[in-house]
N, C-alpha and C. Protein backbone atom coordinates (compact mmCIF):
# COMPACT_ATOMS: atom_id res chain seq x y z
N UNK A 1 -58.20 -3.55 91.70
CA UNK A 1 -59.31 -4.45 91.92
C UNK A 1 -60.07 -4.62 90.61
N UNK A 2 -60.35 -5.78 90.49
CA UNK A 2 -60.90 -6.32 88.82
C UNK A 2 -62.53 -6.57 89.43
N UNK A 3 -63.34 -6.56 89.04
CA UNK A 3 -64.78 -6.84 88.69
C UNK A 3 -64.73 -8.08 89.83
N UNK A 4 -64.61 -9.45 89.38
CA UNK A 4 -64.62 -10.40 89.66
C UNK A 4 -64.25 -9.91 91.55
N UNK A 5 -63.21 -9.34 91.72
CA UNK A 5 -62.82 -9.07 93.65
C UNK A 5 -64.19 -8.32 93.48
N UNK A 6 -64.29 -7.43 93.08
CA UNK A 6 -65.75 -6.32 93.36
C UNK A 6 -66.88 -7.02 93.97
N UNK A 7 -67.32 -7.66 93.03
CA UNK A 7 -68.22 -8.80 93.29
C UNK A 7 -67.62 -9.42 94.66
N UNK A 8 -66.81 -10.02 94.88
CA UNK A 8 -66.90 -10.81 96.19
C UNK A 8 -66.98 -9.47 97.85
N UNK A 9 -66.35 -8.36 97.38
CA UNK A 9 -66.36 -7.55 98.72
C UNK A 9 -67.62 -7.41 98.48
N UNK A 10 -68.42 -6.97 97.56
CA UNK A 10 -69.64 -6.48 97.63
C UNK A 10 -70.59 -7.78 97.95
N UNK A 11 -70.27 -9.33 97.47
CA UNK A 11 -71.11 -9.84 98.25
C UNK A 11 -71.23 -10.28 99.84
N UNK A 12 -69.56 -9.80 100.38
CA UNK A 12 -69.31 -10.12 101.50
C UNK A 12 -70.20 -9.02 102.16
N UNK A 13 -70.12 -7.58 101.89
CA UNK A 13 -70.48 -6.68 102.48
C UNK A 13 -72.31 -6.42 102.41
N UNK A 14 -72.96 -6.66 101.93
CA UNK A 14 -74.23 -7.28 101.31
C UNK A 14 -74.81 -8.61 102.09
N UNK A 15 -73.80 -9.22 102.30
CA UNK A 15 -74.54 -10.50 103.34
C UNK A 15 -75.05 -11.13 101.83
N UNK A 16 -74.90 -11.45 100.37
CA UNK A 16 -75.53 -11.79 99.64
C UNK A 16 -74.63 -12.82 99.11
N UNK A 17 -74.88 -13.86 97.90
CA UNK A 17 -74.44 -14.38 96.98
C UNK A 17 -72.93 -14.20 96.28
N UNK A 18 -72.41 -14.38 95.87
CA UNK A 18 -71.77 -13.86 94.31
C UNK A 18 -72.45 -13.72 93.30
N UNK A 19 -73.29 -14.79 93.16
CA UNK A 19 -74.10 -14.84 91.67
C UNK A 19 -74.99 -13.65 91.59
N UNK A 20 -75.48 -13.18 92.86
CA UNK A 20 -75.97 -11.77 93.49
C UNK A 20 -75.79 -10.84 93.32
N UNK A 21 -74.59 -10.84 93.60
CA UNK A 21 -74.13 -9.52 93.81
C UNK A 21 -72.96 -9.41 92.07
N UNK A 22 -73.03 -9.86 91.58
CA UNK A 22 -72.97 -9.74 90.28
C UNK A 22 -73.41 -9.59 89.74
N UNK A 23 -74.86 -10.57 89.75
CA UNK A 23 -75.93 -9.39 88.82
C UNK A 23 -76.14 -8.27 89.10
N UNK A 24 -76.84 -7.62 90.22
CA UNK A 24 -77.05 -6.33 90.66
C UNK A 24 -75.59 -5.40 89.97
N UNK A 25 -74.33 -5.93 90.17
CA UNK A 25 -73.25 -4.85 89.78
C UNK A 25 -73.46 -4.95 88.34
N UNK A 26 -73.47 -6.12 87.24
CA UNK A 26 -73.52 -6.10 86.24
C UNK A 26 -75.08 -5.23 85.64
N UNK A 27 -76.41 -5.29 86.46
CA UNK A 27 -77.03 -4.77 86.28
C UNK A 27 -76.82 -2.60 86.62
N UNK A 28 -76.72 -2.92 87.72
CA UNK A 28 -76.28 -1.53 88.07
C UNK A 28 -75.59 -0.49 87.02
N UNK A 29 -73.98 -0.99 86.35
CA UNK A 29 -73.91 -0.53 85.52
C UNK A 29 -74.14 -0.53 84.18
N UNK A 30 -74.85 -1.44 83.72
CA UNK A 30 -75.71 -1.04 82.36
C UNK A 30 -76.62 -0.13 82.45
N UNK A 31 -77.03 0.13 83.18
CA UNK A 31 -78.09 0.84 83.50
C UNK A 31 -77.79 2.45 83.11
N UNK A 32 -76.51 2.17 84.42
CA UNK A 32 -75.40 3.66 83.98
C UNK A 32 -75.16 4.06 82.49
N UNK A 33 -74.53 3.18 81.86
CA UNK A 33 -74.26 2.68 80.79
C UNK A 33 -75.43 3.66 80.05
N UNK A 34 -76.13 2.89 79.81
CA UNK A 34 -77.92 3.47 79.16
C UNK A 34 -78.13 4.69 79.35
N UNK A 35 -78.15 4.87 80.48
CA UNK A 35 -78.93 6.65 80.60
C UNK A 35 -77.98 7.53 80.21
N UNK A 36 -76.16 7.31 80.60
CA UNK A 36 -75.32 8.03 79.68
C UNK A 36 -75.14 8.46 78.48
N UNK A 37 -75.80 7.16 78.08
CA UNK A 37 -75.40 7.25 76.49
C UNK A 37 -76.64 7.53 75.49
N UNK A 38 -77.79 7.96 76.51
CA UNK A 38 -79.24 8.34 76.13
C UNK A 38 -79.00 9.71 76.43
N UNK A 39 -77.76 10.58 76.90
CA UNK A 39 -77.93 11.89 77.30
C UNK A 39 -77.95 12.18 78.85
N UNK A 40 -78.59 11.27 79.50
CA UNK A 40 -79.05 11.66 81.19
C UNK A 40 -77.69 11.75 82.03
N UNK A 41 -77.71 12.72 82.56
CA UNK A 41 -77.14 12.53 84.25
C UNK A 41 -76.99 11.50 85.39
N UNK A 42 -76.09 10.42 85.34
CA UNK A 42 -76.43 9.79 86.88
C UNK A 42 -75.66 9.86 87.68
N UNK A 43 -76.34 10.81 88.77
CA UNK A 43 -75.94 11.25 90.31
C UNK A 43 -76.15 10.30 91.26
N UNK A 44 -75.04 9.68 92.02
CA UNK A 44 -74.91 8.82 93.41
C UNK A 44 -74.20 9.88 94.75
N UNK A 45 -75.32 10.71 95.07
CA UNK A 45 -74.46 11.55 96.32
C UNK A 45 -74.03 10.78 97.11
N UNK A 46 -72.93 11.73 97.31
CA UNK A 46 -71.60 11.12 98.43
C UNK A 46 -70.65 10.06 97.12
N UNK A 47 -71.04 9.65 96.19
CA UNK A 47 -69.89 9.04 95.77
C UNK A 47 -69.75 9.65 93.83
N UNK A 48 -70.32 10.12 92.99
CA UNK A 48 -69.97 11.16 92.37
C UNK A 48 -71.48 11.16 90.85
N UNK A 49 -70.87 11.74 90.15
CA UNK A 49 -71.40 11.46 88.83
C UNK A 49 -70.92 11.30 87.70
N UNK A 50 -71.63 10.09 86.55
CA UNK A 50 -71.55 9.75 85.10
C UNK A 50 -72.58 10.88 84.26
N UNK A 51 -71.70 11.22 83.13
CA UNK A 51 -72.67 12.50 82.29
C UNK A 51 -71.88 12.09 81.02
N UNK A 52 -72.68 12.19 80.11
CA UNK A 52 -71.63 12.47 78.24
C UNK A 52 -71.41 14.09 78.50
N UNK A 53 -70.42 13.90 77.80
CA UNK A 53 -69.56 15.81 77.59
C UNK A 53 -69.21 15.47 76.14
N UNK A 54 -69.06 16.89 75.40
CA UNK A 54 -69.14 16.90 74.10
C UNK A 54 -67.31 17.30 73.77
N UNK A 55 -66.74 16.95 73.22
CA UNK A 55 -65.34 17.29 72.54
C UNK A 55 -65.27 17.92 71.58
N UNK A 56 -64.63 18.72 71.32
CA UNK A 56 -64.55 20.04 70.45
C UNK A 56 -63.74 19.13 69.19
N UNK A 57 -64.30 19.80 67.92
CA UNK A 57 -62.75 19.39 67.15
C UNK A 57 -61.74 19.98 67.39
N UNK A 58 -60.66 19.36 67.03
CA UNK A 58 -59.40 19.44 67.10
C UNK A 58 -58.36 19.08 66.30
N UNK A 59 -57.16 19.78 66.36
CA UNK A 59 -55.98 19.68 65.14
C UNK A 59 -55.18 18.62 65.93
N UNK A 60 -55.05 17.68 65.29
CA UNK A 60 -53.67 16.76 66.10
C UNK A 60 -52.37 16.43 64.93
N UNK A 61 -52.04 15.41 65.29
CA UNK A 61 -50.87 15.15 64.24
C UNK A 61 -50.89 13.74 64.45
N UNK A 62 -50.23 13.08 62.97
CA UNK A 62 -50.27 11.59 63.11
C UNK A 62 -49.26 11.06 63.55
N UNK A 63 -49.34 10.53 64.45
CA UNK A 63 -47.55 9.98 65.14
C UNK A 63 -46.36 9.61 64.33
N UNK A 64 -47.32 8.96 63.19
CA UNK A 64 -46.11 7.95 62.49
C UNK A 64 -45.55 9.48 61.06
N UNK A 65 -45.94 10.08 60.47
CA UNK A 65 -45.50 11.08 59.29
C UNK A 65 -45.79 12.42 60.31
N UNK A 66 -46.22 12.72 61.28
CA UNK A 66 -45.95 13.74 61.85
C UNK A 66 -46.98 15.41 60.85
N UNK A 67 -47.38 14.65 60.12
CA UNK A 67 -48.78 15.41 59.44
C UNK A 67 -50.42 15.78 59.95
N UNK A 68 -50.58 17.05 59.73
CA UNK A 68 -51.53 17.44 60.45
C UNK A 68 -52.77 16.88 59.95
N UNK A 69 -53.74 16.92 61.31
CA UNK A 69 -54.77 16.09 60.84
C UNK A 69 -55.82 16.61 61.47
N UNK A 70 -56.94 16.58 61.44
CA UNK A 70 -58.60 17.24 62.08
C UNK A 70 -59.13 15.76 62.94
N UNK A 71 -58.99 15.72 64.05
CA UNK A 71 -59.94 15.41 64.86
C UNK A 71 -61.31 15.69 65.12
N UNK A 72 -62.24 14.88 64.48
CA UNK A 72 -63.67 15.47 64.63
C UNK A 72 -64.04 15.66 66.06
N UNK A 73 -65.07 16.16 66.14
CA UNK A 73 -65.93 16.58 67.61
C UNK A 73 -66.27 15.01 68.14
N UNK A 74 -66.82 14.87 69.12
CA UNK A 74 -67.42 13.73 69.61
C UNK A 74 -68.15 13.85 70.95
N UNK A 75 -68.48 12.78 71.30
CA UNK A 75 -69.19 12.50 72.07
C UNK A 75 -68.51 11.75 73.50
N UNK A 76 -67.90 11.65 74.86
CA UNK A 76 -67.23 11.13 75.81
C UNK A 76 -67.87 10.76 77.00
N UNK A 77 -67.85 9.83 77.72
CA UNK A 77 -68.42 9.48 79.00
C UNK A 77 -68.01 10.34 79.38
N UNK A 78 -68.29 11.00 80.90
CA UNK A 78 -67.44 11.38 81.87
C UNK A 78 -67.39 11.27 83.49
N UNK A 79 -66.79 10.69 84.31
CA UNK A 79 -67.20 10.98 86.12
C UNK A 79 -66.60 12.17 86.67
N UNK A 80 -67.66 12.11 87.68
CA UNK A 80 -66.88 13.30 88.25
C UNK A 80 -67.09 13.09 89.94
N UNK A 81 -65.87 12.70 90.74
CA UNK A 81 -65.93 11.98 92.21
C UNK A 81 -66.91 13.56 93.11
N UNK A 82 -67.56 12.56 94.11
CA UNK A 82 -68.58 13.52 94.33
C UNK A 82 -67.35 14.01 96.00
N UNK A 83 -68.34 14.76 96.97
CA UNK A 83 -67.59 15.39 97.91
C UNK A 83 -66.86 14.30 98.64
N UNK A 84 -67.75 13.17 99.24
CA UNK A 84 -67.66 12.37 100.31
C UNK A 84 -66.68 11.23 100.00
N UNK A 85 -66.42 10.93 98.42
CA UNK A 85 -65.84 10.27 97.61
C UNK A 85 -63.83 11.18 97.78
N UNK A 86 -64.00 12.25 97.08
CA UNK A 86 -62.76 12.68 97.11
C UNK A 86 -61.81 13.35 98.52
N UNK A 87 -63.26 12.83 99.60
CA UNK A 87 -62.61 13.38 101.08
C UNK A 87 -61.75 12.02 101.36
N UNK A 88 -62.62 11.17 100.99
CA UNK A 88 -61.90 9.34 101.79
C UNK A 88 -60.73 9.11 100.35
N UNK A 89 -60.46 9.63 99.35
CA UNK A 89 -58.74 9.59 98.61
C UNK A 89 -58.07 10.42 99.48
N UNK A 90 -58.41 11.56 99.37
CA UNK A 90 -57.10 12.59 100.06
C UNK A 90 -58.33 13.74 101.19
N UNK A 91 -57.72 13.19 102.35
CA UNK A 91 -59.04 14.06 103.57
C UNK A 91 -58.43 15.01 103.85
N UNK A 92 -59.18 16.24 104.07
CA UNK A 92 -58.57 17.60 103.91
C UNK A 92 -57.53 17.42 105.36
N UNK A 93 -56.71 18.57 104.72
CA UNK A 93 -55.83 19.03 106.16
C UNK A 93 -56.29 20.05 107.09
N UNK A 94 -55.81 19.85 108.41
CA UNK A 94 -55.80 20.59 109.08
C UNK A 94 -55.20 21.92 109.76
């Protein structure tokens, strides 16, 4: 599913617009966007969380000469699917 379907289930399910419910999604995640990348936590219980996590340096190698190389540290988005989220992919067994 691409953005553009998103927008239409979500305006079907919303009772709203497209033009609507596009902004709000396009708004929604900038927002995410922002506070991630300002440091913050954003928690949606029942469906998961966005956080930056820090990457260690690291030794890699260059594909093409096969020579070692230093990967600096950095900085990474990250999600993490919350309970109610990873029950409706795979629902526990019985």
């Amino acid at each position: 599913m691409n953005k553009g379907e998103l927008v239409d289930k979500v305006a079907e399910k919303a009772t709203v617009t497209k033009k609507q419910a596009d902004a709000v999604l396009t708004a929604t995640i900038e927002t995410i966007m922002e506070a991630v990348s300002e440091g913050d936590k954003v928690t949606l219980v029942g469906f998961g969380s966005f956080e930056s996590r820090e990457r260690k340096a690291r030794e890699g190698r260059n594909p093409k000469t096969g020579e070692k190389m230093e990967i600096p540290a950095t900085k990474v988005p990250a999600f993490s699917a919350g309970k109610v989220f990873k029950e409706r992919v795979a629902p526990p067994k019985e």
